[in-house]
N, C-alpha and C. Protein backbone atom coordinates (compact mmCIF):
# COMPACT_ATOMS: atom_id res chain seq x y z
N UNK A 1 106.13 128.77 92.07
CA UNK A 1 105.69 127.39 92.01
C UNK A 1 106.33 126.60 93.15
N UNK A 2 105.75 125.84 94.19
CA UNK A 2 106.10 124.83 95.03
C UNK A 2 106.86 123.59 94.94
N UNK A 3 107.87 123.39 95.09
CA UNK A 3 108.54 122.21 95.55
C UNK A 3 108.60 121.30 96.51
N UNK A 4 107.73 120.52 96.04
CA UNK A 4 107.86 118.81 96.96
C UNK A 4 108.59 117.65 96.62
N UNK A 5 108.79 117.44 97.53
CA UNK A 5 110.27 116.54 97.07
C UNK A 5 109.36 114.59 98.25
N UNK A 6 109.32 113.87 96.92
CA UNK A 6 108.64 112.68 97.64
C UNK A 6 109.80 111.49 98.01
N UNK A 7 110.12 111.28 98.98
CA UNK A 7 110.85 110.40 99.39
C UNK A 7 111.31 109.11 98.80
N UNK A 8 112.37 108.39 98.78
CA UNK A 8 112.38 107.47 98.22
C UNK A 8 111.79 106.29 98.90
N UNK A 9 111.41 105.34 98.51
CA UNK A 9 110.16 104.33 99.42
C UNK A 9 110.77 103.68 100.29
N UNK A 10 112.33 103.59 100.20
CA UNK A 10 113.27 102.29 101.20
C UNK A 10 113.92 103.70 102.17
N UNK A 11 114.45 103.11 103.34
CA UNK A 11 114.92 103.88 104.04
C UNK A 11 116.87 104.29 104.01
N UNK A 12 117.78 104.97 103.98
CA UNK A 12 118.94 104.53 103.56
C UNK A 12 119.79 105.81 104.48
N UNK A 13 121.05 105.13 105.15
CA UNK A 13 121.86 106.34 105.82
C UNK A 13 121.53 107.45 106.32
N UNK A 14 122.28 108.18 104.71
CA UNK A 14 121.88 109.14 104.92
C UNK A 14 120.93 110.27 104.37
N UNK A 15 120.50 109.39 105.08
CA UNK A 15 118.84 109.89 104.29
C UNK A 15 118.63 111.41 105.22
N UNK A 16 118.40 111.41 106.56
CA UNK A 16 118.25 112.34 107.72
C UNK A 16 119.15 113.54 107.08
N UNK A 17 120.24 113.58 106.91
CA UNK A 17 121.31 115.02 106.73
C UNK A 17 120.66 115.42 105.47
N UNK A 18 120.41 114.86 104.29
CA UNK A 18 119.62 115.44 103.07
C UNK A 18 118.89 116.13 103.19
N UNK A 19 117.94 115.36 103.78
CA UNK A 19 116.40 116.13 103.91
C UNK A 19 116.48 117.36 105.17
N UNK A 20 117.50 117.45 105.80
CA UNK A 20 117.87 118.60 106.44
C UNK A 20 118.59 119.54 105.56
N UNK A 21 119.26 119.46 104.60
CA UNK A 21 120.09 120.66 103.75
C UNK A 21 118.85 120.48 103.03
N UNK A 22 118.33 119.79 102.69
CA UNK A 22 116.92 120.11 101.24
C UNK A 22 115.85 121.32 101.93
N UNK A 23 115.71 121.14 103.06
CA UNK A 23 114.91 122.07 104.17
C UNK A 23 115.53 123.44 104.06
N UNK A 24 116.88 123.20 104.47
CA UNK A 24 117.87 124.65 104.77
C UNK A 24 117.93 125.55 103.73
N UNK A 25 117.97 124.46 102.18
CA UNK A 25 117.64 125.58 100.93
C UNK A 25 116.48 125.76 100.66
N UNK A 26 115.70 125.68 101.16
CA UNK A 26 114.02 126.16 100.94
C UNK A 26 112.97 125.24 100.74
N UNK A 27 113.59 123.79 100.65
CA UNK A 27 112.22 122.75 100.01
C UNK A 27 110.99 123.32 100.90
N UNK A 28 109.89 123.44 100.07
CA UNK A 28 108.82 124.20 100.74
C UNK A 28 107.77 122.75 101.01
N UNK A 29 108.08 121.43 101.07
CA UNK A 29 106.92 121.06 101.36
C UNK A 29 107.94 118.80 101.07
N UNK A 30 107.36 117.89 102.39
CA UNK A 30 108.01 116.74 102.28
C UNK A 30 107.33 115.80 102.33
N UNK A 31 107.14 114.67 100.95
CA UNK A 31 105.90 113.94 101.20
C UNK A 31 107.03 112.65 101.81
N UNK A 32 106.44 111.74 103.17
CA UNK A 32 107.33 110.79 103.55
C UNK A 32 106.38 109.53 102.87
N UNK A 33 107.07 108.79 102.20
CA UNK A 33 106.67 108.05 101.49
C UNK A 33 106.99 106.40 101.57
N UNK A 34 106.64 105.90 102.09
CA UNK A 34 107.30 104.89 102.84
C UNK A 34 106.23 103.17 102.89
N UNK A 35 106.26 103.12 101.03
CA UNK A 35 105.00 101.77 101.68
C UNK A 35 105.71 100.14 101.84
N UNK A 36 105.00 99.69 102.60
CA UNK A 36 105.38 98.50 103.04
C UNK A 36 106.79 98.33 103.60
N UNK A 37 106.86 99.94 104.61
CA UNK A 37 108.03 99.85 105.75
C UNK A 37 107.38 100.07 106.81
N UNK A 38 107.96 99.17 107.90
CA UNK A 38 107.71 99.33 109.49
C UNK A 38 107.38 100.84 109.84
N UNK A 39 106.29 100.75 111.02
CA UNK A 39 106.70 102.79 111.11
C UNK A 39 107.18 103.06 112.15
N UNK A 40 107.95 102.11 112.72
CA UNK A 40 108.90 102.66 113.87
C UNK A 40 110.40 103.23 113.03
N UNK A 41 110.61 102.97 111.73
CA UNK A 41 111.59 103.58 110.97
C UNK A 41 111.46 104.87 110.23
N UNK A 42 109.82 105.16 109.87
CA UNK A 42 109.60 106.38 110.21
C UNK A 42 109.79 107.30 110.81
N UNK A 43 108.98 107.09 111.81
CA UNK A 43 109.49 107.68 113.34
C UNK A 43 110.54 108.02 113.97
N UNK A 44 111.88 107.11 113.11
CA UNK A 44 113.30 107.24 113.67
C UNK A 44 113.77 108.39 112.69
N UNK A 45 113.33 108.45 111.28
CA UNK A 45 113.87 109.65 110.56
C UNK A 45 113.13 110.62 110.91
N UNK A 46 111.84 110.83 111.63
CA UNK A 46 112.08 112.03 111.87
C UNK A 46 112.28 112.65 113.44
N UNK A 47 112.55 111.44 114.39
CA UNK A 47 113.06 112.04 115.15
C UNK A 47 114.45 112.63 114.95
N UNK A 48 115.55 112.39 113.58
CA UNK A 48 116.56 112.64 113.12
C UNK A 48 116.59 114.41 112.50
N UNK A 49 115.27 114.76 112.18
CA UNK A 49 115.01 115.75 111.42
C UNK A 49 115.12 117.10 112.82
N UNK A 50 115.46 118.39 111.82
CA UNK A 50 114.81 119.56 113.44
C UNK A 50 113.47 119.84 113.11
N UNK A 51 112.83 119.60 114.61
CA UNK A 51 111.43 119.80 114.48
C UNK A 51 110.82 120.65 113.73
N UNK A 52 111.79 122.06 113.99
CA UNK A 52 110.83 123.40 112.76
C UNK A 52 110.30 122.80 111.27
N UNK A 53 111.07 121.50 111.15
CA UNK A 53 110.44 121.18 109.57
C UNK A 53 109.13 120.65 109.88
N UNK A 54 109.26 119.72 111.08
CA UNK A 54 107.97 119.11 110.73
C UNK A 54 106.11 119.53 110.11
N UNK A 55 106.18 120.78 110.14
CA UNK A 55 104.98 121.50 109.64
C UNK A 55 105.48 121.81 108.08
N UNK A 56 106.22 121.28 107.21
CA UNK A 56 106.27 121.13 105.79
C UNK A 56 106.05 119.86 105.35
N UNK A 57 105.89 118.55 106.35
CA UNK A 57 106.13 117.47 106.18
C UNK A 57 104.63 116.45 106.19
N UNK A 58 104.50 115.82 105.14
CA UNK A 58 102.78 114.98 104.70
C UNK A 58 103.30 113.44 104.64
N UNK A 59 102.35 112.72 105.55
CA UNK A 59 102.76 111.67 105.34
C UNK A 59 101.61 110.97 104.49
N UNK A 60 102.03 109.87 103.92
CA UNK A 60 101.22 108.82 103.12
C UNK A 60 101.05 107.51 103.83
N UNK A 61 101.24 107.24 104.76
CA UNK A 61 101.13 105.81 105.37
C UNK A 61 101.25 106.35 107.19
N UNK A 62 100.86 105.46 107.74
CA UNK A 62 100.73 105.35 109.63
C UNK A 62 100.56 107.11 109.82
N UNK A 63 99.36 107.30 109.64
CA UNK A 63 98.82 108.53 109.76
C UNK A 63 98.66 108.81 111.25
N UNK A 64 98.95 108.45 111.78
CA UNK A 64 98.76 108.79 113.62
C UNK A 64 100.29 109.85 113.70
N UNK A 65 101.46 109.56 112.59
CA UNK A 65 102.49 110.20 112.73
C UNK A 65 101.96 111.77 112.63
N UNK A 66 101.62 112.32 112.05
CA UNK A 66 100.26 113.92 112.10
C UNK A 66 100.06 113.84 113.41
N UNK A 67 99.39 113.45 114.32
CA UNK A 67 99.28 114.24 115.16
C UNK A 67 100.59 113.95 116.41
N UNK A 68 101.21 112.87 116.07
CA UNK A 68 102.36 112.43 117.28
C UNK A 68 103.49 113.54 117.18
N UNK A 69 103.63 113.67 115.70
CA UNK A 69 104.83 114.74 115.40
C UNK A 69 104.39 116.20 115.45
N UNK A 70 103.21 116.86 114.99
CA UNK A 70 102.83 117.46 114.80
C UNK A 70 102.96 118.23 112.77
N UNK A 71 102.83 117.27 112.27
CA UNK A 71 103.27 117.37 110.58
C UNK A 71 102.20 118.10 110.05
N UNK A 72 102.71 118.14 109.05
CA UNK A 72 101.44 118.96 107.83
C UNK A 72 100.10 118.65 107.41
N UNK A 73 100.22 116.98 106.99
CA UNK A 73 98.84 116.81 107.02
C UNK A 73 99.18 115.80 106.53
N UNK A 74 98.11 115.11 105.99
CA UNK A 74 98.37 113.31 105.35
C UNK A 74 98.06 113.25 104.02
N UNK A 75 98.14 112.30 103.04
CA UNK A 75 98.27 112.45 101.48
C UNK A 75 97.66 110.79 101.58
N UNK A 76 96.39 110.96 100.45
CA UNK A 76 95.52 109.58 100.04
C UNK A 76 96.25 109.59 98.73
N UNK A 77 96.65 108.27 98.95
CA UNK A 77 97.06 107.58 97.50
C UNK A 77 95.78 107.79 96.48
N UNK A 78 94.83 107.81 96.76
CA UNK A 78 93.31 107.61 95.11
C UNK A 78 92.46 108.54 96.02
N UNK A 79 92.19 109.38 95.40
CA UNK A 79 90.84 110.10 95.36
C UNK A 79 89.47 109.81 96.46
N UNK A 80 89.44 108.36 96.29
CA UNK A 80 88.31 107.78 96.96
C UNK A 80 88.76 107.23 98.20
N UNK A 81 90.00 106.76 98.43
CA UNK A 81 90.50 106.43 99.90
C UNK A 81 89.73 107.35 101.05
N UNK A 82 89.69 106.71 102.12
CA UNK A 82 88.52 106.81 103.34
C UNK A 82 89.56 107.79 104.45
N UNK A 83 89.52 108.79 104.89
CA UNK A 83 89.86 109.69 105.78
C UNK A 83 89.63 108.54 107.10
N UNK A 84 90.95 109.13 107.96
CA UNK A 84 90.74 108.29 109.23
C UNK A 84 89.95 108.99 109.92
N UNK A 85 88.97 108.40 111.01
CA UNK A 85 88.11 108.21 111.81
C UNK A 85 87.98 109.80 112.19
N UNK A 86 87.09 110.99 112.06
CA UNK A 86 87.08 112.18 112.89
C UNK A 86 88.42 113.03 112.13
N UNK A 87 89.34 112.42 111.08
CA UNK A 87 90.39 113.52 110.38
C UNK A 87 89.72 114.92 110.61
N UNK A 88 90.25 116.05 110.80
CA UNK A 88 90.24 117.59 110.82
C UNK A 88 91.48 118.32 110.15
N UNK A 89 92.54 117.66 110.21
CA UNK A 89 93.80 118.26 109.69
C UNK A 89 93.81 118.47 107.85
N UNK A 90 95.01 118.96 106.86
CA UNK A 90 95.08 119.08 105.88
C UNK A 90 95.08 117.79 105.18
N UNK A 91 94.68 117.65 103.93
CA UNK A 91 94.52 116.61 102.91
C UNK A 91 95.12 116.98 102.22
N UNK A 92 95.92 115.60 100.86
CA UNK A 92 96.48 116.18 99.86
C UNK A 92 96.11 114.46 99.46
N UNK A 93 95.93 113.94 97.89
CA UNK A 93 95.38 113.15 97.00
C UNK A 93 96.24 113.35 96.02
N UNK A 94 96.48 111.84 95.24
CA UNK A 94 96.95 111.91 94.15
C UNK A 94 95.78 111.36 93.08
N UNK A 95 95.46 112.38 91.82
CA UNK A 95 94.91 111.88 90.84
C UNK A 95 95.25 111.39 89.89
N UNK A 96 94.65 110.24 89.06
CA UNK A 96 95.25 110.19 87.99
C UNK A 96 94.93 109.71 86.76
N UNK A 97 93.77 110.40 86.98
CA UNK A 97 92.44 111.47 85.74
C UNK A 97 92.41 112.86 85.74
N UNK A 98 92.20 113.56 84.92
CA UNK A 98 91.86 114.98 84.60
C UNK A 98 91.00 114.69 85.52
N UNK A 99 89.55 113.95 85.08
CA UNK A 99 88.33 114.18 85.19
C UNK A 99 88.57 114.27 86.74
N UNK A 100 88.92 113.68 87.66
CA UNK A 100 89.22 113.59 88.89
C UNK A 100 89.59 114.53 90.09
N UNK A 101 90.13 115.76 89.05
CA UNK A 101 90.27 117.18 90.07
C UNK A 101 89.04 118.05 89.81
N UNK A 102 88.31 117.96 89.69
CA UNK A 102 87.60 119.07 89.93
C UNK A 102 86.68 118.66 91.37
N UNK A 103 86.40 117.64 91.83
CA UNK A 103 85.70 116.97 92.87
C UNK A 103 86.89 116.92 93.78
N UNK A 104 87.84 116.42 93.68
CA UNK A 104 89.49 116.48 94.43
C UNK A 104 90.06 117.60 95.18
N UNK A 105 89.47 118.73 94.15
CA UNK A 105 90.02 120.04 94.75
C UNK A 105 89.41 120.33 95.75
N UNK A 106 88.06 120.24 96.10
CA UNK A 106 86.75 120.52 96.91
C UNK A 106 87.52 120.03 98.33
N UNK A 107 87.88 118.82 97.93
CA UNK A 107 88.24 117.67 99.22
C UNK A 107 89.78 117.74 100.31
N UNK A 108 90.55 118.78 99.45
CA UNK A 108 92.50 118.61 99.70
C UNK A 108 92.32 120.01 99.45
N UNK A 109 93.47 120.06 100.06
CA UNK A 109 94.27 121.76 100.62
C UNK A 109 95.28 121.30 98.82
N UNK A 110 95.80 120.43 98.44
CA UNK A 110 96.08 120.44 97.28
C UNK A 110 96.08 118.72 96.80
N UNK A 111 95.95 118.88 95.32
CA UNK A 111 96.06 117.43 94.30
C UNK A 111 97.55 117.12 93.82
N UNK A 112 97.66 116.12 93.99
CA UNK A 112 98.87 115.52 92.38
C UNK A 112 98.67 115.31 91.64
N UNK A 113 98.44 115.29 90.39
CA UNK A 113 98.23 114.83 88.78
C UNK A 113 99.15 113.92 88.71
N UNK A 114 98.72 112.37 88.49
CA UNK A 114 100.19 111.79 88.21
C UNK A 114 99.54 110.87 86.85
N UNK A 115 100.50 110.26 85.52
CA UNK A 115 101.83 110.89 85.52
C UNK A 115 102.06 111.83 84.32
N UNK A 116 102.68 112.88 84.28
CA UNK A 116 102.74 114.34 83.79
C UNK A 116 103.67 113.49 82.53
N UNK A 117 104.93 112.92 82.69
CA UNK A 117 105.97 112.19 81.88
C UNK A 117 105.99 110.90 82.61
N UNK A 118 107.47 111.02 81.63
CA UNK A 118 107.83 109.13 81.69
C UNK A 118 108.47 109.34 83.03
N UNK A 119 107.90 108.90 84.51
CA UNK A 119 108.93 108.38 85.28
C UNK A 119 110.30 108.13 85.56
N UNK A 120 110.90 108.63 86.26
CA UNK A 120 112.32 108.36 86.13
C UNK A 120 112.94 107.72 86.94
N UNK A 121 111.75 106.86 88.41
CA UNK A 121 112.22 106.13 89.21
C UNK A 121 111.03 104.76 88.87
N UNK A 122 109.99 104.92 87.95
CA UNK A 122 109.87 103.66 87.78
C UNK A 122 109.05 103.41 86.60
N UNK A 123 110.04 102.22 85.84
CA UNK A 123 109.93 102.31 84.15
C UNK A 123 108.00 101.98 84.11
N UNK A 124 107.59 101.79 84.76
CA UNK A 124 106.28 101.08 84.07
C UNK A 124 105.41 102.52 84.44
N UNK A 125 105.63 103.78 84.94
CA UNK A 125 104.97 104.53 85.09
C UNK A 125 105.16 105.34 83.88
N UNK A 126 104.01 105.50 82.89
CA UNK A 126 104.39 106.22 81.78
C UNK A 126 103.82 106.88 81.47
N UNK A 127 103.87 108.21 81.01
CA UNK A 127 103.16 109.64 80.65
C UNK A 127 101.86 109.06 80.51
N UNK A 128 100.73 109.86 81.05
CA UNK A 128 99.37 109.83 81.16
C UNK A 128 98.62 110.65 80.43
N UNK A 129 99.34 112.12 80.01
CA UNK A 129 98.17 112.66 79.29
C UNK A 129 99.34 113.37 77.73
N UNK A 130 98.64 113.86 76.96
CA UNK A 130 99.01 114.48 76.00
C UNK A 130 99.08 115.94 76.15
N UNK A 131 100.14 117.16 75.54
CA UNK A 131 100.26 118.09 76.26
C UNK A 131 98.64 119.07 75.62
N UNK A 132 97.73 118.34 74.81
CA UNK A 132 97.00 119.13 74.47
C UNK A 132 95.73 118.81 75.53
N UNK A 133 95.92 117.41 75.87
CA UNK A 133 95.17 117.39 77.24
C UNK A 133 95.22 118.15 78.50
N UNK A 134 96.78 118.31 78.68
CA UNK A 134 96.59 119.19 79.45
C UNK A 134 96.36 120.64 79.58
N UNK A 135 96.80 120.98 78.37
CA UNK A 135 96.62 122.29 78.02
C UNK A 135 94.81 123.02 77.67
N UNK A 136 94.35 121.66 77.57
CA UNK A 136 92.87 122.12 77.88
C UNK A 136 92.18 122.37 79.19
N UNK A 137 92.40 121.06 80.04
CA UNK A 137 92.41 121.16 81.23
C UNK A 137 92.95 122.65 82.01
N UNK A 138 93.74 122.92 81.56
CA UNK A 138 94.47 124.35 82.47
C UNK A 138 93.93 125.64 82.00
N UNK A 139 93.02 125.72 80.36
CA UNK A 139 92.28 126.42 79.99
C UNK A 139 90.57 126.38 80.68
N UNK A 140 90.71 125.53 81.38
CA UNK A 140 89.41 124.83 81.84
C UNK A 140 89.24 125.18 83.43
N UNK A 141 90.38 125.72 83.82
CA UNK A 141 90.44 125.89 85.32
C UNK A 141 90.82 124.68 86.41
N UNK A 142 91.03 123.09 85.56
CA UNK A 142 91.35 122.38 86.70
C UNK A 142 92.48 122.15 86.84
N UNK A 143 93.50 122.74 85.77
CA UNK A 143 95.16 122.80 86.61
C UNK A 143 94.93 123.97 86.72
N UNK A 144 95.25 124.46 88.28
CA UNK A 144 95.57 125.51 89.14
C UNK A 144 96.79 125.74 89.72
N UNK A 145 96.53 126.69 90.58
CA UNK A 145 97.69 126.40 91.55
C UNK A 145 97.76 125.45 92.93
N UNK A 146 96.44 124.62 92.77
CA UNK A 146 96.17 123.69 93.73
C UNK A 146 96.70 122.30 93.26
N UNK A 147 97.00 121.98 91.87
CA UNK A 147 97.53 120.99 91.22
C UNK A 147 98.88 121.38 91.04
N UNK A 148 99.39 119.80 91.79
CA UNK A 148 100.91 119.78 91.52
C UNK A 148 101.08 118.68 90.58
N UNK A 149 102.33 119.19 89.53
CA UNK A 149 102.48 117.99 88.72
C UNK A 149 103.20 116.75 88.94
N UNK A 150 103.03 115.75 89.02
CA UNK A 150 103.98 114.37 89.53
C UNK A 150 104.20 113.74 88.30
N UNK A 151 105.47 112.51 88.41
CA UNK A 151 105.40 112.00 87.26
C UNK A 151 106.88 112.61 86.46
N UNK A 152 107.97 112.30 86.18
CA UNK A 152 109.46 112.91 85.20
C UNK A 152 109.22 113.68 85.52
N UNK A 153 108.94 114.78 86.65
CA UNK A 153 109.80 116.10 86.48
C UNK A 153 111.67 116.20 86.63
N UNK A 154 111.86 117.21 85.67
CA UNK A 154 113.14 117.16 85.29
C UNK A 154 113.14 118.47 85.25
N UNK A 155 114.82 119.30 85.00
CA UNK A 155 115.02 120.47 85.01
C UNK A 155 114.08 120.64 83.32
N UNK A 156 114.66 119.84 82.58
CA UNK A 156 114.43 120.16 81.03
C UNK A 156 112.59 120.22 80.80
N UNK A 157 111.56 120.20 81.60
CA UNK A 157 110.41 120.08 81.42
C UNK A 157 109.56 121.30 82.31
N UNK A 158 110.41 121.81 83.77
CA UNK A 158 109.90 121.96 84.60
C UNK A 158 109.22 123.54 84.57
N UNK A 159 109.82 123.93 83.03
CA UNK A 159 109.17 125.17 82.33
C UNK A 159 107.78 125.10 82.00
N UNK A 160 107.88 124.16 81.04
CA UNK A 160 106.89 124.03 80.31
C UNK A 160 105.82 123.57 81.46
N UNK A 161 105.70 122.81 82.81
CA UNK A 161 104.87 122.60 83.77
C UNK A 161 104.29 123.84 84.10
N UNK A 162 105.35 124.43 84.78
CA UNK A 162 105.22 126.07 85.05
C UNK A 162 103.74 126.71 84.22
N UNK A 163 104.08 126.61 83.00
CA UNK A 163 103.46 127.26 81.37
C UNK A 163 102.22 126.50 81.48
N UNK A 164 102.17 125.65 81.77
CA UNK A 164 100.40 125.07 81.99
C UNK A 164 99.61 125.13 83.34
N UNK A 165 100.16 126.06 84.37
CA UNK A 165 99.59 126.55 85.69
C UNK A 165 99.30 125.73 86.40
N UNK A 166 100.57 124.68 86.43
CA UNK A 166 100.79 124.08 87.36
C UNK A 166 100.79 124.58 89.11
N UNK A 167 100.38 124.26 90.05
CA UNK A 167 101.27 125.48 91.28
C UNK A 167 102.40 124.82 91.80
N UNK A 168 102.56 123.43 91.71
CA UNK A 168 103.80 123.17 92.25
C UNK A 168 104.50 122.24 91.58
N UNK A 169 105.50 121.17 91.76
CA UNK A 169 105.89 120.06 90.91
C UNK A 169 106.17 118.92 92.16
N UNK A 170 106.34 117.80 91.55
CA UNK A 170 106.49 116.74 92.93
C UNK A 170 108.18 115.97 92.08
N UNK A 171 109.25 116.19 92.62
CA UNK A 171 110.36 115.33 92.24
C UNK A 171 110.71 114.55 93.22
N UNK A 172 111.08 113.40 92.05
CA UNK A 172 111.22 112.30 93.37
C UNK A 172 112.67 111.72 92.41
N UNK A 173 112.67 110.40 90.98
CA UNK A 173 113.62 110.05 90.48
C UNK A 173 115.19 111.27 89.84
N UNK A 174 114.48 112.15 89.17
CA UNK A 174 115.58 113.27 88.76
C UNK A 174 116.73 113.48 90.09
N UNK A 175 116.00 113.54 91.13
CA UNK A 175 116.74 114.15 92.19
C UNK A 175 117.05 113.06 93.04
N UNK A 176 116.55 111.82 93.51
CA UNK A 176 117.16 111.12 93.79
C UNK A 176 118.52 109.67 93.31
N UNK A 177 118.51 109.94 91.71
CA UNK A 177 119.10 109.56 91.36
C UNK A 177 120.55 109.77 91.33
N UNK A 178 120.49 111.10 91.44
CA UNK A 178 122.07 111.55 91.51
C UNK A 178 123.05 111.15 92.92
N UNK A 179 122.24 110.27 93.72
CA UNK A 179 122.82 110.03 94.98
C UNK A 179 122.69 108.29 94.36
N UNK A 180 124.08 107.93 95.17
CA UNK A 180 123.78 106.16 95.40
C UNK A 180 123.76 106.25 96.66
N UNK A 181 122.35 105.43 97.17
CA UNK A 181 122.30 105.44 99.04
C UNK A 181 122.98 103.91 99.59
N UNK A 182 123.59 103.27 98.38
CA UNK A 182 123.95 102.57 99.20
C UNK A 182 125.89 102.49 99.46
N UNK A 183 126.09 103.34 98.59
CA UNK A 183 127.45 103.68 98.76
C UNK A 183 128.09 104.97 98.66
N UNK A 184 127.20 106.24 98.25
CA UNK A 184 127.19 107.43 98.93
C UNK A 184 127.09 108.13 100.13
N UNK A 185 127.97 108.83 100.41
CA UNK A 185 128.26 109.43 101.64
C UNK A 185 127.94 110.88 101.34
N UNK A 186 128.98 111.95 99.60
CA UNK A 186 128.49 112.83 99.49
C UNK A 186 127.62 113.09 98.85
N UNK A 187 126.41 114.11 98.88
CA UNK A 187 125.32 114.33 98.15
C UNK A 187 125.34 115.86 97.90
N UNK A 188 126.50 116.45 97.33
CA UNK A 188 126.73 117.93 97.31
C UNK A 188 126.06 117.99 95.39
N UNK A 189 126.27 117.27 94.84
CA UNK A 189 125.65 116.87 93.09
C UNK A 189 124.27 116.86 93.74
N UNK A 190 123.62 116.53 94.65
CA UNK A 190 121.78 116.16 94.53
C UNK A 190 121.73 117.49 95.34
N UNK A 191 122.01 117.98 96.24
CA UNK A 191 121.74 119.27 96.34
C UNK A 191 121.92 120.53 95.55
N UNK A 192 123.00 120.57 94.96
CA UNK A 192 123.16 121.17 93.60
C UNK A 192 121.94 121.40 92.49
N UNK A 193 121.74 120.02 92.36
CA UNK A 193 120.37 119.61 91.50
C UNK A 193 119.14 120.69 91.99
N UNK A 194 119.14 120.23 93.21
CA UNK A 194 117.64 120.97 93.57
C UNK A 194 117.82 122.96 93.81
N UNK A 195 118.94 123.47 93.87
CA UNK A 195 119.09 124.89 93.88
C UNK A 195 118.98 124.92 92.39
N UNK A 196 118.98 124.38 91.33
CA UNK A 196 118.75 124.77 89.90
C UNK A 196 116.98 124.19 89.62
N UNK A 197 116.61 123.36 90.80
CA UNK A 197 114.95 123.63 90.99
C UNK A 197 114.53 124.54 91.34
N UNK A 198 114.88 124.80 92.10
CA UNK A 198 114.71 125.82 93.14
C UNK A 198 114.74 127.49 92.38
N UNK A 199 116.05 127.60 91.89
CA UNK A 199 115.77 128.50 90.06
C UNK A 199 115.04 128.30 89.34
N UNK A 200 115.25 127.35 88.48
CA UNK A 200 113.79 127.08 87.65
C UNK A 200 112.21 127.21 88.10
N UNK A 201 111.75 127.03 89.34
CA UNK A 201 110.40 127.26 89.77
C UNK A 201 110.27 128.68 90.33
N UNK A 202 111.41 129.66 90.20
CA UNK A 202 110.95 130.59 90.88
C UNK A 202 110.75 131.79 89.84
């Protein structure tokens, strides 16, 4: 199962050295997530990054960064959002309807399902489906391994995701919580965190 790890939305320190040890232990895939920030601060974290990552790396906002950097591909917030002008590169969409992947899949190299649970970086995002919903759905063929789950992933759940054929998971609060960016320096506890992801999904 795949690990994507979605950025936190503000920019902070040391943000650059993380997402370089998160790389070094295997994160297989980096959504930069960044709304209503400048994108010349973009641009500065990943000129911070070593280039070999940049082909794991999807952005969600100032999509010209794809072809300037040479990144993975770009990620539509809704389903129906409009591809820029002549796009050719990879797609990735977040849904957040069942009904919504089976037309989704057609369109993206992969989907997000969001939200799987209760959020853990933001209280008003709250579990979306019931596990018998999903468990039909995945009997149904539209959780695949092209659907990643978003939404509380946690170590304590990330089984049971697994168990409904999920192909990947998207953590963002579990794992960024264990860092304070505004008065943390070490982040050896949030890397920690993600090698017991990194177990658990494999």
């Amino acid at each position: 199962m795949k690990l994507i790890i979605m950025t936190k939305p503000t920019f902070f320190v040391e943000e650059d050295k993380i997402l370089t040890s998160l790389f070094e232990e295997g994160l297989d895939g980096l959504h930069l997530y960044k709304p209503q920030q400048e994108p010349v601060y973009s641009e500065r974290l990943l000129t911070l990054l070593p280039d070999e990552y940049y082909r794991k790396i999807v952005v969600h906002d100032h999509f010209y960064l794809y072809e300037e950097y040479g990144l993975r591909g770009i990620h539509l917030n809704t389903p129906d959002a409009e591809l820029p002008y002549g796009f050719r590169g990879n797609v990735s969409c977040t849904c957040r309807q069942i009904e919504q992947l089976r037309e989704s899949k057609k369109k993206s190299s992969y989907v997000f399902l969001q939200n799987i649970f209760d959020s853990h970086s933001n209280p008003d995002d709250r579990q979306s489906f019931t596990f018998d919903q999903l468990k039909a759905a995945s009997r149904q063929g539209l959780i695949d391994r092209h659907v990643y789950a978003l939404g509380g992933i946690s170590l304590d759940n990330i089984r049971q995701v697994r168990d409904l054929g999920f192909g990947g998971v998207v953590i963002c609060g579990d794992l960024w919580n264990r860092f304070n960016i505004h008065q943390g320096q070490d982040f050896k506890d949030l890397i920690a965190h993600f090698q017991k992801f990194k177990k658990a999904a494999s």
